[in-house]
N, C-alpha and C. Protein backbone atom coordinates (compact mmCIF):
# COMPACT_ATOMS: atom_id res chain seq x y z
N UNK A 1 81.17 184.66 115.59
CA UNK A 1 81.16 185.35 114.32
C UNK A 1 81.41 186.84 114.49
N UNK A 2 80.74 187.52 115.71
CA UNK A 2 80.79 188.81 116.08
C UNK A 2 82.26 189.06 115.83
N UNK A 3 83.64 188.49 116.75
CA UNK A 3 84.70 188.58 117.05
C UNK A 3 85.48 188.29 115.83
N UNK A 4 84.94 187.37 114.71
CA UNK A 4 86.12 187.10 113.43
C UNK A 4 85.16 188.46 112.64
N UNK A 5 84.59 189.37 112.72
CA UNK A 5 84.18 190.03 111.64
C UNK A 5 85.22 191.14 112.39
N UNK A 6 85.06 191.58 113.76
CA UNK A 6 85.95 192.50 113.67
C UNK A 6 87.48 192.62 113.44
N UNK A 7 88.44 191.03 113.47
CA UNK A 7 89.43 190.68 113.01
C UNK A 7 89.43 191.40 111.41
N UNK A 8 88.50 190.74 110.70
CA UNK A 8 88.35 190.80 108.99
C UNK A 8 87.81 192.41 109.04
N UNK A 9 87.47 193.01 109.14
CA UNK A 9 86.88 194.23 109.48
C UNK A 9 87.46 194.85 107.65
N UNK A 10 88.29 195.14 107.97
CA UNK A 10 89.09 195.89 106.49
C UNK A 10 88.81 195.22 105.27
N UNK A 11 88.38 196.37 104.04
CA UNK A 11 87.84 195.64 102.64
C UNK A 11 89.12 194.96 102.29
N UNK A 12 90.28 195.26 102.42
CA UNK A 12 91.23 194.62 101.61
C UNK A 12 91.67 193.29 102.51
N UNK A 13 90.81 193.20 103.27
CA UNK A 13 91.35 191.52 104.00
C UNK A 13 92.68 191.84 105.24
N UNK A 14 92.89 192.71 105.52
CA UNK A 14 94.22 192.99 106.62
C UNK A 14 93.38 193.00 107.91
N UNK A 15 93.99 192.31 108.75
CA UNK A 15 93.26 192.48 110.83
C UNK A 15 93.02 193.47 111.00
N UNK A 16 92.15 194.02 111.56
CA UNK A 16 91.76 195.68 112.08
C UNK A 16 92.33 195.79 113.43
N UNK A 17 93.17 196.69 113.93
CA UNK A 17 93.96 196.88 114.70
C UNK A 17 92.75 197.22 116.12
N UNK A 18 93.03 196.70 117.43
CA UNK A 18 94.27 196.24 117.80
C UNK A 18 94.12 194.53 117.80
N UNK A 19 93.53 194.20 117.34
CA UNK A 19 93.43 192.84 117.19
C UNK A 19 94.49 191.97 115.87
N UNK A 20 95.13 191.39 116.26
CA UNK A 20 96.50 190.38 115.45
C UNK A 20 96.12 189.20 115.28
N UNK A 21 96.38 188.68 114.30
CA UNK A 21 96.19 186.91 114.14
C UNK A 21 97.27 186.39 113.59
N UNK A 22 98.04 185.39 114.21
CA UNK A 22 99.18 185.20 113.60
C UNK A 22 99.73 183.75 113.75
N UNK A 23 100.33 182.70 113.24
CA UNK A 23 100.32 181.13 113.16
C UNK A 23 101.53 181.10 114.37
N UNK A 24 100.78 180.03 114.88
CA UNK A 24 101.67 179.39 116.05
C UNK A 24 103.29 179.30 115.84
N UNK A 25 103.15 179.01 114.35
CA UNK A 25 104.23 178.49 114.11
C UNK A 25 105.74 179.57 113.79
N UNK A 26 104.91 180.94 113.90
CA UNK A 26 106.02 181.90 113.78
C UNK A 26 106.69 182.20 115.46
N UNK A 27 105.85 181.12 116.22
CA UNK A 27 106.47 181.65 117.58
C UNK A 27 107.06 180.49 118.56
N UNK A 28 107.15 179.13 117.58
CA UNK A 28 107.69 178.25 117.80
C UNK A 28 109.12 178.52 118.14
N UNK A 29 109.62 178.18 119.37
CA UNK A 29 110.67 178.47 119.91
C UNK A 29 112.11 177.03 119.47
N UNK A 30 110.91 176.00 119.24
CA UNK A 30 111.84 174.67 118.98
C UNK A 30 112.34 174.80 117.29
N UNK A 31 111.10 175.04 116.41
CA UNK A 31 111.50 175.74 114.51
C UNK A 31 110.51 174.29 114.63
N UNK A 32 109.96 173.38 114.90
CA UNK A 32 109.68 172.16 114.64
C UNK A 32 108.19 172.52 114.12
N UNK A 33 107.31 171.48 113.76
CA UNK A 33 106.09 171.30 113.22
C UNK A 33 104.85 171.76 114.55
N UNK A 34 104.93 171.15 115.54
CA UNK A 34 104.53 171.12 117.18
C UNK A 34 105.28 171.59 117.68
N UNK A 35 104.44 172.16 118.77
CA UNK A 35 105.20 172.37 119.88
C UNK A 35 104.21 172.39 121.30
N UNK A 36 104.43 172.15 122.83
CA UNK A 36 104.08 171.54 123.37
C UNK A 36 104.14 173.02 124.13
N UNK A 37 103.11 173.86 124.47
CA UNK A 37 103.60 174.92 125.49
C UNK A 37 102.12 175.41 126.22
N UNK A 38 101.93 175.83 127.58
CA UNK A 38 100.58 176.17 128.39
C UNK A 38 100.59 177.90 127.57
N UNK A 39 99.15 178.14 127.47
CA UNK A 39 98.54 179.47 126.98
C UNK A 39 99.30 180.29 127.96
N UNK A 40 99.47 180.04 129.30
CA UNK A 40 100.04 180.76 130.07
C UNK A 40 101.53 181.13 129.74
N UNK A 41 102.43 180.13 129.44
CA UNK A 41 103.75 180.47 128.94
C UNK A 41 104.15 180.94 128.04
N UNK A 42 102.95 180.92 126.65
CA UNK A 42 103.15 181.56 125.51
C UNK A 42 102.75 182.59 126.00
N UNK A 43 101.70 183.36 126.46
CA UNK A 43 101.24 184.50 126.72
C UNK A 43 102.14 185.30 127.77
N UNK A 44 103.19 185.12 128.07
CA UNK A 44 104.34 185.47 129.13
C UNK A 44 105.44 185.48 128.16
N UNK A 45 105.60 184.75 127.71
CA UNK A 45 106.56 185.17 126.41
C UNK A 45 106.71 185.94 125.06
N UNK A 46 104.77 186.16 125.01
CA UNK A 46 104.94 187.03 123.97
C UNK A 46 104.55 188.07 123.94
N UNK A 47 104.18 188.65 125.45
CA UNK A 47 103.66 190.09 126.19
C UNK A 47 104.72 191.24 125.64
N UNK A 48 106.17 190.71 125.78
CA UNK A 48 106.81 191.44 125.54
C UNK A 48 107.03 192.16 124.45
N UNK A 49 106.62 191.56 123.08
CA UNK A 49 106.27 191.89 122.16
C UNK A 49 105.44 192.62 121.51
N UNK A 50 104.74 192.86 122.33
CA UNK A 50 103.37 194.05 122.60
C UNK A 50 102.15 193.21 121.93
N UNK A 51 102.19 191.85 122.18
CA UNK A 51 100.97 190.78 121.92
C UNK A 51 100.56 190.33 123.26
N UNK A 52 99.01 190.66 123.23
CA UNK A 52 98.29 189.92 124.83
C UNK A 52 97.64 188.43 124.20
N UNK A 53 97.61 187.60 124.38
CA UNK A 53 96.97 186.21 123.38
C UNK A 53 95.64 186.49 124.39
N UNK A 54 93.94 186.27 123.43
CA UNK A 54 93.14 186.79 123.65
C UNK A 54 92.40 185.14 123.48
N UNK A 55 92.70 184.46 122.84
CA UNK A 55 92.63 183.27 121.55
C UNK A 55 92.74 182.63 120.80
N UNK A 56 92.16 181.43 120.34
CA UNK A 56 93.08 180.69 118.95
C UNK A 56 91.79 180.20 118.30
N UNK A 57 92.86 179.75 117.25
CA UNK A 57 91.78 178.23 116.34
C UNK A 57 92.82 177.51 116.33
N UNK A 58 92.16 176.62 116.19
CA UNK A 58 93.39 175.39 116.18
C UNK A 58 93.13 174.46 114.75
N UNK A 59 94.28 174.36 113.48
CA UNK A 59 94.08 174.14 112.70
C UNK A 59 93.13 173.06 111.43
N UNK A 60 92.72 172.48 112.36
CA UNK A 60 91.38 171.95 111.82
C UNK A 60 89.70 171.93 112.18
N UNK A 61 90.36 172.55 112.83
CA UNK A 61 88.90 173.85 113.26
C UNK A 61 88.28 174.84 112.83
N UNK A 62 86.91 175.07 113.02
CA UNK A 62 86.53 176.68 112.44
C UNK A 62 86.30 176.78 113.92
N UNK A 63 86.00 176.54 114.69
CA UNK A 63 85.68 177.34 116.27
C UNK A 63 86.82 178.24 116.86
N UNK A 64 86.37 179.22 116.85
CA UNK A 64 87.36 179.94 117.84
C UNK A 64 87.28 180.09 119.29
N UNK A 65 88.41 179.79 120.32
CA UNK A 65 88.53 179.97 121.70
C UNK A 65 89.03 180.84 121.91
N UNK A 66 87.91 181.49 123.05
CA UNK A 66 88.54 183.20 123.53
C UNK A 66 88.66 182.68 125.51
N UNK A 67 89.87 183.47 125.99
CA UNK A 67 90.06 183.00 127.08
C UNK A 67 89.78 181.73 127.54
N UNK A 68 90.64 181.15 127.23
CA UNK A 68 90.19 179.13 127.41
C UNK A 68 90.50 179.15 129.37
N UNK A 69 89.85 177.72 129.78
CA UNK A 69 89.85 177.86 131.02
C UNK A 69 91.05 176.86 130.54
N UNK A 70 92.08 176.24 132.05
CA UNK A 70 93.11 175.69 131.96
C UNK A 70 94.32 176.31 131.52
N UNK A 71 94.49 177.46 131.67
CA UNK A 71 95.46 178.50 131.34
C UNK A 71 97.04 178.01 131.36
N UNK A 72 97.10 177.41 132.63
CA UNK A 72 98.82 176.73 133.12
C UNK A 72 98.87 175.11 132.08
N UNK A 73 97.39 174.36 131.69
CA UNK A 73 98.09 172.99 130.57
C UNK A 73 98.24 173.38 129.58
N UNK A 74 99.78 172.51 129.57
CA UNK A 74 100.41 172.35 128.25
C UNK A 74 99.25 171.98 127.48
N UNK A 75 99.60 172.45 126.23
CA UNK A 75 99.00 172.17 125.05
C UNK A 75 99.86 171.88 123.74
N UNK A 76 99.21 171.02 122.73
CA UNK A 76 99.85 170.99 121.52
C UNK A 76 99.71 171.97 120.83
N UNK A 77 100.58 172.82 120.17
CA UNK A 77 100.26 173.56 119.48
C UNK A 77 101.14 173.25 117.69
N UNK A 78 99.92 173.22 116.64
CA UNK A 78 100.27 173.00 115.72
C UNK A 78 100.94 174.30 114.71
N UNK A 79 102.29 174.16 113.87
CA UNK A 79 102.33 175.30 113.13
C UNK A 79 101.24 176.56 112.31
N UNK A 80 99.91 176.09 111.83
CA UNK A 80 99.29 176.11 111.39
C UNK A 80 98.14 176.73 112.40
N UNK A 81 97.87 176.27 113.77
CA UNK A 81 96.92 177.03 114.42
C UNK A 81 97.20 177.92 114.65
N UNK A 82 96.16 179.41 114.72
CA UNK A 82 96.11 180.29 114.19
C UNK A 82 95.69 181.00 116.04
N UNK A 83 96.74 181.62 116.53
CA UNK A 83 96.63 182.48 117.97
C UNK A 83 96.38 184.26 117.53
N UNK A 84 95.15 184.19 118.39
CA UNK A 84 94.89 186.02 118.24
C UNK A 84 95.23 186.76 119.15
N UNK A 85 95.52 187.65 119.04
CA UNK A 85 96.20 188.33 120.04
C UNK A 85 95.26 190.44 120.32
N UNK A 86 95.13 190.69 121.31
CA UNK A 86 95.04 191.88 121.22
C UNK A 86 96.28 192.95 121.57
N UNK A 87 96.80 193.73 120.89
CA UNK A 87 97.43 194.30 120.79
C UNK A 87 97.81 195.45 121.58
N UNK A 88 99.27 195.27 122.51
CA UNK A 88 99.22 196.04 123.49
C UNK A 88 99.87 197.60 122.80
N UNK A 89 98.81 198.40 123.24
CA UNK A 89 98.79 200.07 122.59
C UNK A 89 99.35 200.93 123.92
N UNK A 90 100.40 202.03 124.10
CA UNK A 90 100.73 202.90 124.62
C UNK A 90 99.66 203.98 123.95
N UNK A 91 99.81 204.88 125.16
CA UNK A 91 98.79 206.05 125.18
C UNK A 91 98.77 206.79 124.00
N UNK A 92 99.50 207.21 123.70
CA UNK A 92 99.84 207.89 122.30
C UNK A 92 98.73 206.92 121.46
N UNK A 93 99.62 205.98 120.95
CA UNK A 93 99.18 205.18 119.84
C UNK A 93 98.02 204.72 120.05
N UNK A 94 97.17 204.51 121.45
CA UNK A 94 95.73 204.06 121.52
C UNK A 94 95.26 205.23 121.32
N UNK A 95 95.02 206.99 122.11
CA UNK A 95 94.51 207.38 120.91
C UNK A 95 94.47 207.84 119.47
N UNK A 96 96.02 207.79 119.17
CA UNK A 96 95.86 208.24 117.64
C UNK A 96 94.93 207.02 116.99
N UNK A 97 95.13 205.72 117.05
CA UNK A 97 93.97 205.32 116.69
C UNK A 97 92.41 204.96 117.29
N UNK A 98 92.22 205.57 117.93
CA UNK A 98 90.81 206.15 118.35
C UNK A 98 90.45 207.13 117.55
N UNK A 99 91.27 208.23 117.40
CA UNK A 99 91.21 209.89 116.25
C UNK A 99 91.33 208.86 114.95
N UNK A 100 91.46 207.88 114.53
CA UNK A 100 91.83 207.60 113.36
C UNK A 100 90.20 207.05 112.94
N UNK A 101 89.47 206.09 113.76
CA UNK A 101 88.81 205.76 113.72
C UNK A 101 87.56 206.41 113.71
N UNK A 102 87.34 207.30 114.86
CA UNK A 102 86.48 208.65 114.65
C UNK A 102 86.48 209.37 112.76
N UNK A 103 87.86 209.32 112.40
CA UNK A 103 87.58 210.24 111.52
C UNK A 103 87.47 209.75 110.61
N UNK A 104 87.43 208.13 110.07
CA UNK A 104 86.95 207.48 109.29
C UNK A 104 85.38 207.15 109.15
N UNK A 105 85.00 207.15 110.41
CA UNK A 105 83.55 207.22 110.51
C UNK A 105 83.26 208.46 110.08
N UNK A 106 83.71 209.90 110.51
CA UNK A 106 83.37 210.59 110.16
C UNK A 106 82.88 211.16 108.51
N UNK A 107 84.23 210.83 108.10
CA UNK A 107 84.56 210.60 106.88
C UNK A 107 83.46 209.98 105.69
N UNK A 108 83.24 209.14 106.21
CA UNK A 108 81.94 208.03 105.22
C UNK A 108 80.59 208.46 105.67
N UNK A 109 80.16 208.96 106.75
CA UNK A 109 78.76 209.51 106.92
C UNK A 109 78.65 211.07 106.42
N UNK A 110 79.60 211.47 105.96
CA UNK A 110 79.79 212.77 105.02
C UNK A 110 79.58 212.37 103.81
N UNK A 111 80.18 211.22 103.48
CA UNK A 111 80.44 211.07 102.21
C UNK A 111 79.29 210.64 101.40
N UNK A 112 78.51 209.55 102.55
CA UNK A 112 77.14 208.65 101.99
C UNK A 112 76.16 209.78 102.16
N UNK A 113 76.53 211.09 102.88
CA UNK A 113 75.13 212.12 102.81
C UNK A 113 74.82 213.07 101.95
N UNK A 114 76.33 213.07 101.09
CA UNK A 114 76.96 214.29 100.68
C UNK A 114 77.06 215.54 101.10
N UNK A 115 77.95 215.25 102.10
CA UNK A 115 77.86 217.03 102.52
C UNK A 115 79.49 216.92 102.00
N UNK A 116 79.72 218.24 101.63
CA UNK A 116 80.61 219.10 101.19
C UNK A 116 81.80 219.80 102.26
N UNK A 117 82.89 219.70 101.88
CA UNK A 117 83.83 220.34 102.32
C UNK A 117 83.56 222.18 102.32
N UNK A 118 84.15 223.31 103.18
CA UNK A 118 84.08 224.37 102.81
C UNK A 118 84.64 224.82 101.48
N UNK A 119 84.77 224.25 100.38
CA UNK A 119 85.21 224.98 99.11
C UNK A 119 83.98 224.09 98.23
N UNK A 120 83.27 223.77 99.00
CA UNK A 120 81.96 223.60 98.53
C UNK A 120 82.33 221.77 97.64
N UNK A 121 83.82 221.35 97.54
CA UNK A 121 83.69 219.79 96.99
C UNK A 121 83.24 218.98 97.79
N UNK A 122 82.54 217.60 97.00
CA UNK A 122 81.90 216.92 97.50
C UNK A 122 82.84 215.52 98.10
N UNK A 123 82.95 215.25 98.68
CA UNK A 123 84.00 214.60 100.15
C UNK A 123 83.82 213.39 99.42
């Protein structure tokens, strides 16, 4: 539960970065319903993309698997199961959102205390 709250993290329902969730089925290489591929080969194929696969659900499931053991077996993978990915960040972009995050926190413990900007408005 810890790990899907920080996925859901955002009020408007969007993944909180750097974490991605995205259906098997957009990375189906065959276009078919299934597809038959080891965590290891998807995760080699979709590195390049700046996706690390971290995890899945698998579509009639609520359990989520983080680092499954058996890395090299094939697996079925259905259109519909749902692979998470953590998101590979260059330096730049990991900390601008680190500064992004800082200053959102910052931001709301100003806001819930009311302290004031220097022109004296209330934040």
């Amino acid at each position: 539960r810890l790990f899907t709250a920080l996925l859901v993290k955002r009020s408007n329902g969007t993944i909180t970065e750097p974490f991605i969730a995205e259906l098997a089925g957009d990375f189906n290489p065959l276009g078919t319903e299934q597809f038959w591929e080891s965590w290891h080969d998807l995760d080699r194929r979709l590195r390049p993309t700046g996706r690390i696969l971290v995890g899945f659900r698998l579509h009639r499931q609520n359990q989520i698997h983080l680092n499954p053991h058996e890395k090299h077996k094939p697996m079925l993978w259905h259109h519909n199961d749902l692979l998470i990915f953590a998101r590979h960040m260059g330096e730049v972009e990991r900390n601008r959102a680190v500064l992004n995050n800082v200053k959102e926190k910052m931001l709301h413990n100003m806001r819930s205390t009311g302290f004031s900007n220097t022109k004296g408005e209330l934040l």
